[in-house]
Protein backbone atom coordinates (compact mmCIF):
# COMPACT_ATOMS: atom_id res chain seq x y z
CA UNK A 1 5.04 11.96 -16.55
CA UNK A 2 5.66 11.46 -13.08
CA UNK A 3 6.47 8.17 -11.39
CA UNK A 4 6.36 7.00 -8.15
CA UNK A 5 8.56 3.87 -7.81
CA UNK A 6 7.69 2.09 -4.19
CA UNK A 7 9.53 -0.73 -2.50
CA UNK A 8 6.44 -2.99 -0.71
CA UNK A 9 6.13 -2.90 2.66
CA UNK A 10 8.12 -5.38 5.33
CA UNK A 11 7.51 -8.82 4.14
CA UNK A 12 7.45 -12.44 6.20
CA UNK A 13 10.70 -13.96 6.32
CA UNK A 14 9.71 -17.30 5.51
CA UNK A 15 6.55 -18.62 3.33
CA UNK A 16 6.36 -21.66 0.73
CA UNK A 17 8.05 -19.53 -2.45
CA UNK A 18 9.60 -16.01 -2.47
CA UNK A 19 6.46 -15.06 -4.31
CA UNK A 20 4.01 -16.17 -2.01
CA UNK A 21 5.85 -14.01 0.70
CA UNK A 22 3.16 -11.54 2.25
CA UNK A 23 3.08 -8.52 4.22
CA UNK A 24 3.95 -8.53 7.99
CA UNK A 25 1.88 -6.63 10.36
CA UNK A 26 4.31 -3.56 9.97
CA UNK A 27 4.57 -4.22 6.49
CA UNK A 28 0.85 -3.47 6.18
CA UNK A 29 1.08 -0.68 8.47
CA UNK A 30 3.66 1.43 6.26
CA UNK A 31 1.68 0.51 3.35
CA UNK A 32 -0.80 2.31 5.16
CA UNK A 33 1.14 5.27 6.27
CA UNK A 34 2.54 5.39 2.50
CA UNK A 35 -0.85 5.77 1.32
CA UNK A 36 -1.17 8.28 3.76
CA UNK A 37 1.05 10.36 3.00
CA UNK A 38 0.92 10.33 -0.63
CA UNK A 39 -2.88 11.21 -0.20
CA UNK A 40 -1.73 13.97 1.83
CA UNK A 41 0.03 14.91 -1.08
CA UNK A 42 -2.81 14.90 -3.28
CA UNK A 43 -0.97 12.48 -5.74
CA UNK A 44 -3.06 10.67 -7.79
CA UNK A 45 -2.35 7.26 -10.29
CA UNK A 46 -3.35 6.58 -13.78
CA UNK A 47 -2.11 3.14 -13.57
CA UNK A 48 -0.46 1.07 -10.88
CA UNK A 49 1.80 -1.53 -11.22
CA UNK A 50 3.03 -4.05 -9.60
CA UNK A 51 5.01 -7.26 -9.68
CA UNK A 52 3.10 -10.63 -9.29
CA UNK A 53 4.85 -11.45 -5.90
CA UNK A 54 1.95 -11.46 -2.98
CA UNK A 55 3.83 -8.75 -1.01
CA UNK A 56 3.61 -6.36 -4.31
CA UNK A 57 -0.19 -6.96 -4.71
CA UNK A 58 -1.31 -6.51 -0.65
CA UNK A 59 1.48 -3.20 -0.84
CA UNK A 60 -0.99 -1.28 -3.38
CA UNK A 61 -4.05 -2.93 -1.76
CA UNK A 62 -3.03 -0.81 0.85
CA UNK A 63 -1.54 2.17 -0.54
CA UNK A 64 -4.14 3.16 -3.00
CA UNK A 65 -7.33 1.01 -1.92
CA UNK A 66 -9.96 0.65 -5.06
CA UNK A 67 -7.80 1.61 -7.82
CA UNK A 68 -7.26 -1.50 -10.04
CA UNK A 69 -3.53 -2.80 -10.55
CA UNK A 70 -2.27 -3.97 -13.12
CA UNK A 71 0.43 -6.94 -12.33
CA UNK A 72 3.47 -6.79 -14.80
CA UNK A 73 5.56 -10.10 -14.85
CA UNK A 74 8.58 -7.63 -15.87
CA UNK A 75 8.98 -5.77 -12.26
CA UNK A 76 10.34 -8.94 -10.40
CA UNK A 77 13.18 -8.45 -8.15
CA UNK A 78 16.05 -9.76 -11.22
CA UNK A 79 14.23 -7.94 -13.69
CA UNK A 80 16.82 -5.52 -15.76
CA UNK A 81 16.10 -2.30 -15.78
CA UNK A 82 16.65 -1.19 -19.53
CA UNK A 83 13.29 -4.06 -19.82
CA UNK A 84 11.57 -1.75 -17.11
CA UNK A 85 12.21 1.66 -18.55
CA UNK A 86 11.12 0.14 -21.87
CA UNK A 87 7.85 -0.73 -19.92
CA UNK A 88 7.39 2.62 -18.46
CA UNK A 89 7.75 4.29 -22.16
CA UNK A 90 4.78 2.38 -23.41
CA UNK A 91 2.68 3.71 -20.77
CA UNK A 92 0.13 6.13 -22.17
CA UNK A 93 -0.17 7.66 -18.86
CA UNK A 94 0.28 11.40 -16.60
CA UNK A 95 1.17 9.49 -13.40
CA UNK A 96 2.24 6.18 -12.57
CA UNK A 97 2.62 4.13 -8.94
CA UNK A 98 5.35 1.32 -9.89
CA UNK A 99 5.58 -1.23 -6.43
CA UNK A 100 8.50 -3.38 -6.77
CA UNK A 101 11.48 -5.06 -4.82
CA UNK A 102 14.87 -4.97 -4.18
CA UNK A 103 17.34 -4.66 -5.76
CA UNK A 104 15.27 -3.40 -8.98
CA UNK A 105 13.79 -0.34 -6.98
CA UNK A 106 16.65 1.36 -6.52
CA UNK A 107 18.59 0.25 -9.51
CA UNK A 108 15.51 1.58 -11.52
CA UNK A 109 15.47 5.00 -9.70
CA UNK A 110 19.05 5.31 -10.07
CA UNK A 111 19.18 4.81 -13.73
CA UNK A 112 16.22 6.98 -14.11
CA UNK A 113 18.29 10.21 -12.46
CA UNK A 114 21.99 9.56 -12.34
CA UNK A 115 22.97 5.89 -12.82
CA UNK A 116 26.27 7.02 -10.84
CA UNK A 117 24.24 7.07 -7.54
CA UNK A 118 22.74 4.46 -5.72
CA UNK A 119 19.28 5.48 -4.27
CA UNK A 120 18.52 3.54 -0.51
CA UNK A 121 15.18 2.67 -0.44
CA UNK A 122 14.17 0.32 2.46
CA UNK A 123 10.54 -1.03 2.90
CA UNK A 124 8.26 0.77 1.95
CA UNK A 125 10.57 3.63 1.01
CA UNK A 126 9.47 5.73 -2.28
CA UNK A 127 10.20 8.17 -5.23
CA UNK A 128 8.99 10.47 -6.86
CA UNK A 129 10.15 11.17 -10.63
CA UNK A 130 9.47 13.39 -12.81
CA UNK A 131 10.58 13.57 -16.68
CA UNK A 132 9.01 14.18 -20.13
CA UNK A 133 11.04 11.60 -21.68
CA UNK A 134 11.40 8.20 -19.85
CA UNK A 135 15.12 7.39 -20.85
CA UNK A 136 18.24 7.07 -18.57
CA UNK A 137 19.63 9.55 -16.82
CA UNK A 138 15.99 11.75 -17.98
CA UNK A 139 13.92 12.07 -14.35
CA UNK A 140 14.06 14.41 -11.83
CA UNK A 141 14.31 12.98 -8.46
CA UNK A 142 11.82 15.33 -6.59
CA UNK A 143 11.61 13.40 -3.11
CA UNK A 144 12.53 10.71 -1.69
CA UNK A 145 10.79 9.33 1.65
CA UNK A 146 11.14 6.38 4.20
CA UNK A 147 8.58 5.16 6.16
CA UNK A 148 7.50 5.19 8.94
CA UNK A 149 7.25 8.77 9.07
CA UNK A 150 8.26 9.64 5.18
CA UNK A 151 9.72 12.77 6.37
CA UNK A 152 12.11 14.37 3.40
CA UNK A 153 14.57 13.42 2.45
């Protein structure tokens, strides 16, 4: 399986809730260049989830336009991450785009590889994972990228 586990893209600073917190103008712009680059890639999703928070929703709007998302009350920013790799193992899927927030993204992408490291991953930064068994410590971190330029890392 591989997994591609995205923080969304810069998001206002101020809004009625934390959920209904959208994208900024740059936050749309390096869900954009995300997009981009993972189409230059060639990477392709079976499913995509993401959390129900506004931000999360307009993030894969951007970053894979068309493809339907699924919205999985279990990737919200306290969610614990055994609960999320639990959720990943019931997905009957090759590839998977997973857009959450901080601090699960990293937490989540550190216990995937090595829970002894802490992965940075700023807006709109992403993973790539791949494993055949989605358990701690079980993925192989194959990139890691920032935007705006998601050079490797």
């Amino acid at each position: 399986m591989k997994i591609v586990i995205l923080r969304h893209g810069q998001a206002e600073s101020h809004a009625a809730s934390d959920f209904d917190r959208c994208l900024t103008e740059l936050g749309v712009e390096q869900a954009r260049l995300a997009g981009q680059c993972l189409a230059a890639m060639e990477h392709s999703f079976d499913q995509v989830w993401v959390s129900p928070y506004c931000r999360t929703r307009q993030t894969a709007e951007y970053v894979v336009p068309g493809l339907p998302i699924k919205i999985v009350d279990g990737l919200v920013p306290e969610s614990r991450v055994s609960d999320v790799i639990a959720l990943i193992d019931t997905a009957d899927v090759d590839s998977l785009l997973l857009v959450s927030h901080q601090p699960l993204v990293s937490s989540l992408a550190g216990a995937l590889t090595n829970p002894r490291v802490h992965i940075p991953m700023s807006p709109a930064s992403m993973v790539l994972l791949e494993t055949d068994v989605v358990a701690l410590a079980c993925c192989e971190l194959r990139w890691l990228r920032h935007a705006p330029h998601f050079e490797r890392e």
